[in-house]
N, C-alpha and C. Protein backbone atom coordinates (compact mmCIF):
# COMPACT_ATOMS: atom_id res chain seq x y z
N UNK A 1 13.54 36.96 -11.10
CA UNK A 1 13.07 37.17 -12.45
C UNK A 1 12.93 35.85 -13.21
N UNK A 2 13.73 34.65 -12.93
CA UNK A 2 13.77 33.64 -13.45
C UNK A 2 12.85 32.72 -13.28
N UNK A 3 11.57 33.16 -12.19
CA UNK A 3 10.83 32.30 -11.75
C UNK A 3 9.97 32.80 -11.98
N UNK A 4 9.55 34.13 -12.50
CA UNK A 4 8.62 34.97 -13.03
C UNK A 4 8.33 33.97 -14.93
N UNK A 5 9.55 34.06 -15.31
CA UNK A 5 10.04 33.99 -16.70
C UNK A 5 9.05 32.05 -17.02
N UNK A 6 9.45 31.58 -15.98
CA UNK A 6 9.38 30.17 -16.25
C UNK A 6 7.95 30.18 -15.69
N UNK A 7 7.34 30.98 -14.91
CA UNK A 7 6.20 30.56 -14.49
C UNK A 7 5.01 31.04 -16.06
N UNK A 8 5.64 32.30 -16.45
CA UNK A 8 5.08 32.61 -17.65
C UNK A 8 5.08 31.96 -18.66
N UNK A 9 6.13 30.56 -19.19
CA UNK A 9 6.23 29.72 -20.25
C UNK A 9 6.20 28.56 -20.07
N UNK A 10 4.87 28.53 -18.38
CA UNK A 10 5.26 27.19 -17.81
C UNK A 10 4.70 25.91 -19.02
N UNK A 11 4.10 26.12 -19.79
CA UNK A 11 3.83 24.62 -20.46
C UNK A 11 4.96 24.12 -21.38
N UNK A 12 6.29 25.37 -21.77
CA UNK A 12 7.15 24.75 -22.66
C UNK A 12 7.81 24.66 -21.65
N UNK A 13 8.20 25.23 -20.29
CA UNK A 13 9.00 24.78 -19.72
C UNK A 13 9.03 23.01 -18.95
N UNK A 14 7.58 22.67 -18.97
CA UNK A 14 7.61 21.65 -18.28
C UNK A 14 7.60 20.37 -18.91
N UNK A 15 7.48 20.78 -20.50
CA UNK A 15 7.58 19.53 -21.45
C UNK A 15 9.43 19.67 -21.51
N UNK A 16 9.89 20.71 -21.57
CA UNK A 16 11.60 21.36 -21.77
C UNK A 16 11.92 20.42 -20.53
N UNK A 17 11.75 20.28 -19.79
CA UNK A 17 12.20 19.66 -18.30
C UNK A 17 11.75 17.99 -18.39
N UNK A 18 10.91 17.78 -19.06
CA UNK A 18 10.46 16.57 -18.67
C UNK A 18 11.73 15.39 -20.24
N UNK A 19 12.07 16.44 -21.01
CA UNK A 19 12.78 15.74 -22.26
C UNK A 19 14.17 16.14 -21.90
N UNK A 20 14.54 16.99 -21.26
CA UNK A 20 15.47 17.17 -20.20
C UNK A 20 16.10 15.81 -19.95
N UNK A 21 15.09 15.16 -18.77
CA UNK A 21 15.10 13.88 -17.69
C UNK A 21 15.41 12.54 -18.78
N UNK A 22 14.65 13.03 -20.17
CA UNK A 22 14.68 12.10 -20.60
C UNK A 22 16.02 11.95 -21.21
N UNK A 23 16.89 12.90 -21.72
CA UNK A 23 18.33 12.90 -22.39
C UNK A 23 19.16 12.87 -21.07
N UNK A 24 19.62 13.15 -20.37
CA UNK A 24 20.34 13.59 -19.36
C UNK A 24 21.24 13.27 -19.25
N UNK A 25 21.46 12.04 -19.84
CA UNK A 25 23.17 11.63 -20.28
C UNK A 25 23.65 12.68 -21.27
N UNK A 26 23.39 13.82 -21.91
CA UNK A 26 23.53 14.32 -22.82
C UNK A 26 24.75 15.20 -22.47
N UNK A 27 25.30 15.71 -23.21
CA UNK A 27 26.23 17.00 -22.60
C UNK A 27 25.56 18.25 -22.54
N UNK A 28 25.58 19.02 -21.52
CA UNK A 28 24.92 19.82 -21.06
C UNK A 28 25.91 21.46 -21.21
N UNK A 29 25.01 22.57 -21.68
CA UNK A 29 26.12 23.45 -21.66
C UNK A 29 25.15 24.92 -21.26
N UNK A 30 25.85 26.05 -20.35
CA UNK A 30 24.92 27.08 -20.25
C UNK A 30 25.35 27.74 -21.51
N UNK A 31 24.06 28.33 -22.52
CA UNK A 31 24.52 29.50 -23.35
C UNK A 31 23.44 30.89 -23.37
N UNK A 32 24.43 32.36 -23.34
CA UNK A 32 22.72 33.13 -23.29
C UNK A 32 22.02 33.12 -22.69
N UNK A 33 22.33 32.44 -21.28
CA UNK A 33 21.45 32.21 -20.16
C UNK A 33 20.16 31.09 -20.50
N UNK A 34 20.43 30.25 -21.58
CA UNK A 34 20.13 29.08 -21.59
C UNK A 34 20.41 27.61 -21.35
N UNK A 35 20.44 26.94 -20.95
CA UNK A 35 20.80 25.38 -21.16
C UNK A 35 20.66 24.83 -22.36
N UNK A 36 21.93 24.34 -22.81
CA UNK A 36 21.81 23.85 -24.59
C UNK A 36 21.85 22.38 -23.91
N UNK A 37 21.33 21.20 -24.42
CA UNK A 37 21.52 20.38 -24.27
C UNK A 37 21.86 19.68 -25.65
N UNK A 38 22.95 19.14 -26.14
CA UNK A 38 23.47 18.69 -27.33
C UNK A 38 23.41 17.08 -27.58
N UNK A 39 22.13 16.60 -27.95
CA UNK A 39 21.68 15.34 -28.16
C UNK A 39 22.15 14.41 -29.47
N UNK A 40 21.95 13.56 -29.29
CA UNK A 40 22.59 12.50 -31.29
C UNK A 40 21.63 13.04 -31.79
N UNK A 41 20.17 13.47 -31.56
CA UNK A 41 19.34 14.04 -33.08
C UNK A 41 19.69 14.79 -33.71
N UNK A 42 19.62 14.86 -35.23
CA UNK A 42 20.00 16.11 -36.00
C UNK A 42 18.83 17.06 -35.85
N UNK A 43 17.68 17.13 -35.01
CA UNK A 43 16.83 18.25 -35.51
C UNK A 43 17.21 19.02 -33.52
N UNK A 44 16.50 20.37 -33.69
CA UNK A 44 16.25 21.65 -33.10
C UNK A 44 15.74 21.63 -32.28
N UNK A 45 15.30 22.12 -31.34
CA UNK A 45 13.85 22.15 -30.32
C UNK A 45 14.19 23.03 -29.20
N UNK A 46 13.45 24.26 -29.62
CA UNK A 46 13.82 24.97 -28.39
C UNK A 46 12.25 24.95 -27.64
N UNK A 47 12.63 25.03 -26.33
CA UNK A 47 11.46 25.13 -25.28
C UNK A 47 11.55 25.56 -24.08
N UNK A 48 11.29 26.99 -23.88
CA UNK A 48 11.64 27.65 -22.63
C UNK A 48 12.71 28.18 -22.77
N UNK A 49 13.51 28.17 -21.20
CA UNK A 49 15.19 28.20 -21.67
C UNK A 49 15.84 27.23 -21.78
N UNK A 50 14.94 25.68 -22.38
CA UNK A 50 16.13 24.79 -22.73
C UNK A 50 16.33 24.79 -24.19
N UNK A 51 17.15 24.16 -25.01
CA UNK A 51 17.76 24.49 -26.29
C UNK A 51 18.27 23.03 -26.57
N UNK A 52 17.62 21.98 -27.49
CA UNK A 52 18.06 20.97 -28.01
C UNK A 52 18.76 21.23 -29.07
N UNK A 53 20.17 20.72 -29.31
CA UNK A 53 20.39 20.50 -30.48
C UNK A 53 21.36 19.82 -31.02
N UNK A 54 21.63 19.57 -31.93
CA UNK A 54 22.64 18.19 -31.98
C UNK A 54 24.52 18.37 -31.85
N UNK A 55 24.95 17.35 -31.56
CA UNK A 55 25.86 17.48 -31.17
C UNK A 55 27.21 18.02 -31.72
N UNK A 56 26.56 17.96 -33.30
CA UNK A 56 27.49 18.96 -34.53
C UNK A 56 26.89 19.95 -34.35
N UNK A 57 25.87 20.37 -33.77
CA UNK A 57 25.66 22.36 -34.43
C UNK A 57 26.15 22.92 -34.04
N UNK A 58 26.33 24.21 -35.07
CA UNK A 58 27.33 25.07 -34.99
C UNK A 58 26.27 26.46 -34.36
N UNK A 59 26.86 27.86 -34.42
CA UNK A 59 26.46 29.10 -33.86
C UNK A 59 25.24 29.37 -34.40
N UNK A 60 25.20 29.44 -36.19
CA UNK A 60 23.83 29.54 -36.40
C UNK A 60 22.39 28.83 -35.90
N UNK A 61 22.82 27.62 -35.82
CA UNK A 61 21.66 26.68 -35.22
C UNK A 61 21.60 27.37 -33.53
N UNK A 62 22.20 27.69 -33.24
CA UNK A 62 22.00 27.85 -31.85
C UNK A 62 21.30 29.21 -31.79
N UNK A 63 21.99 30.04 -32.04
CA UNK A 63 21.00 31.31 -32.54
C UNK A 63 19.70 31.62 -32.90
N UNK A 64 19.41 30.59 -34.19
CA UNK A 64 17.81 30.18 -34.51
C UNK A 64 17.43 29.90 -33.37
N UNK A 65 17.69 28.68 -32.60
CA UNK A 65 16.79 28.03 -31.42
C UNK A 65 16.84 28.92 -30.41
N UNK A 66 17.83 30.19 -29.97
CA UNK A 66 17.85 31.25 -29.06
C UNK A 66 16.77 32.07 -29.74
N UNK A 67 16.11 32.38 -30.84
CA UNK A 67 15.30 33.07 -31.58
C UNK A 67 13.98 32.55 -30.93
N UNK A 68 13.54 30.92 -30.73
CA UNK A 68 12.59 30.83 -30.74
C UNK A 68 12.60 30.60 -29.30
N UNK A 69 13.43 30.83 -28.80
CA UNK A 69 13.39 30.66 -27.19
C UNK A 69 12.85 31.82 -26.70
N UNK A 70 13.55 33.06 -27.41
CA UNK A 70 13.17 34.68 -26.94
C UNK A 70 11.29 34.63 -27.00
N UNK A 71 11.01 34.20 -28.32
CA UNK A 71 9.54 34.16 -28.94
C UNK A 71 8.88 34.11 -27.61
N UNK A 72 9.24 32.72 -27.26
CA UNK A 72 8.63 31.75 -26.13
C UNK A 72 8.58 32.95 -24.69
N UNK A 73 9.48 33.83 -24.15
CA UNK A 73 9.73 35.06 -23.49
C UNK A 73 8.55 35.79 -23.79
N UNK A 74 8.34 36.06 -24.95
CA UNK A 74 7.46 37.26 -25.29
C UNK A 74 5.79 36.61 -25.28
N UNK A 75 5.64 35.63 -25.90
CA UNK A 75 4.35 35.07 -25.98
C UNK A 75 3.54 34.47 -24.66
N UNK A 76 4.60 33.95 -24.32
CA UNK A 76 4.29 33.13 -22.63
C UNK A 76 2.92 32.36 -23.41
N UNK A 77 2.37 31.56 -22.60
CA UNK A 77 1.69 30.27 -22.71
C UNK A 77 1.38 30.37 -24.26
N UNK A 78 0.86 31.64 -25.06
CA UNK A 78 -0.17 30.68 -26.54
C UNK A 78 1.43 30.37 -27.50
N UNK A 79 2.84 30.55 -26.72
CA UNK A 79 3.75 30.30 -27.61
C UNK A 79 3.64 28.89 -28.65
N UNK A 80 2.99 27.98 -27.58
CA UNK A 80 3.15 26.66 -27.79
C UNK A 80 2.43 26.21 -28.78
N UNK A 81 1.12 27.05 -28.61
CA UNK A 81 -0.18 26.66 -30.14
C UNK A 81 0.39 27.54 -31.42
N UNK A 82 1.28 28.54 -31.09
CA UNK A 82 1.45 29.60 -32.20
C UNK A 82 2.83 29.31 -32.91
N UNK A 83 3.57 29.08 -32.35
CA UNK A 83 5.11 28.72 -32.88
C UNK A 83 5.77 27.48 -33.07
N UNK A 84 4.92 27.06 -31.35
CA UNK A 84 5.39 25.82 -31.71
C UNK A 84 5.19 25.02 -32.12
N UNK A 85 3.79 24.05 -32.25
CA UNK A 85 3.10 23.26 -32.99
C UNK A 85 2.75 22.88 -34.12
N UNK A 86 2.48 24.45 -34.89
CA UNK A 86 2.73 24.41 -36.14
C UNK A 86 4.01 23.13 -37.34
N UNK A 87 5.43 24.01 -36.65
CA UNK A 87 6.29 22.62 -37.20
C UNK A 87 6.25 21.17 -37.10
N UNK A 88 5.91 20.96 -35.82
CA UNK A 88 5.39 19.46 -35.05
C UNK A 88 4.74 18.98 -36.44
N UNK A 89 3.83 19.49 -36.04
CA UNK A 89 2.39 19.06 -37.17
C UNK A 89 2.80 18.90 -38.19
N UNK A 90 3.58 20.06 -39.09
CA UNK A 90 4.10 19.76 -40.39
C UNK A 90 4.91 18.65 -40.41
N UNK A 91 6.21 18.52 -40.03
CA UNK A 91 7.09 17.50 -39.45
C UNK A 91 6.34 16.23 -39.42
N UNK A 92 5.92 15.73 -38.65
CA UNK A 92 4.49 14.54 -38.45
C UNK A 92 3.98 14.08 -39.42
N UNK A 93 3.34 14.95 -39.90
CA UNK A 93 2.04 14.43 -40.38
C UNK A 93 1.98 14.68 -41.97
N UNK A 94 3.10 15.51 -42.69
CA UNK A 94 3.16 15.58 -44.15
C UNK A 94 4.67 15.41 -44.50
């Protein structure tokens, strides 16, 4: 089922994997059947079943980013133009 799941969200999963490689010194934790990875940034980023978030957050933050992880489950590929990008963009660029 897990290879079903990831093949369906393969474009967040493979940017999720590739920022993965890039933290990897990070502390790593399974939650919810996700991988939290708990980085020095203060911001969020969920993608696939990985789960960025900083190394103070608490349950709520994790929850939100389990929120948009589920999304990512349900939408499979247009997750990325529909949920996810949106903030990027805002974030960025205003």
């Amino acid at each position: 089922m897990l290879i079903l799941k990831i093949i369906w969200q393969l474009p967040q999963e493979l940017l999720g994997f590739i920022i993965r490689l890039m933290f990897w010194k990070c502390p790593t934790e399974k939650w919810n059947g996700r991988i939290v990875i708990r980085w020095k940034l203060s911001s969020g980023l969920s993608l696939g079943h990985y789960i960025f978030v900083s190394e103070k957050a608490g349950t709520n933050t994790l929850n939100h980013e389990y929120g948009h992880s589920k999304q990512s489950e349900y939408l499979g590929p247009i997750w990325i133009f529909v949920i996810g990008s949106p903030p990027f963009v805002w974030c960025t660029f205003f």
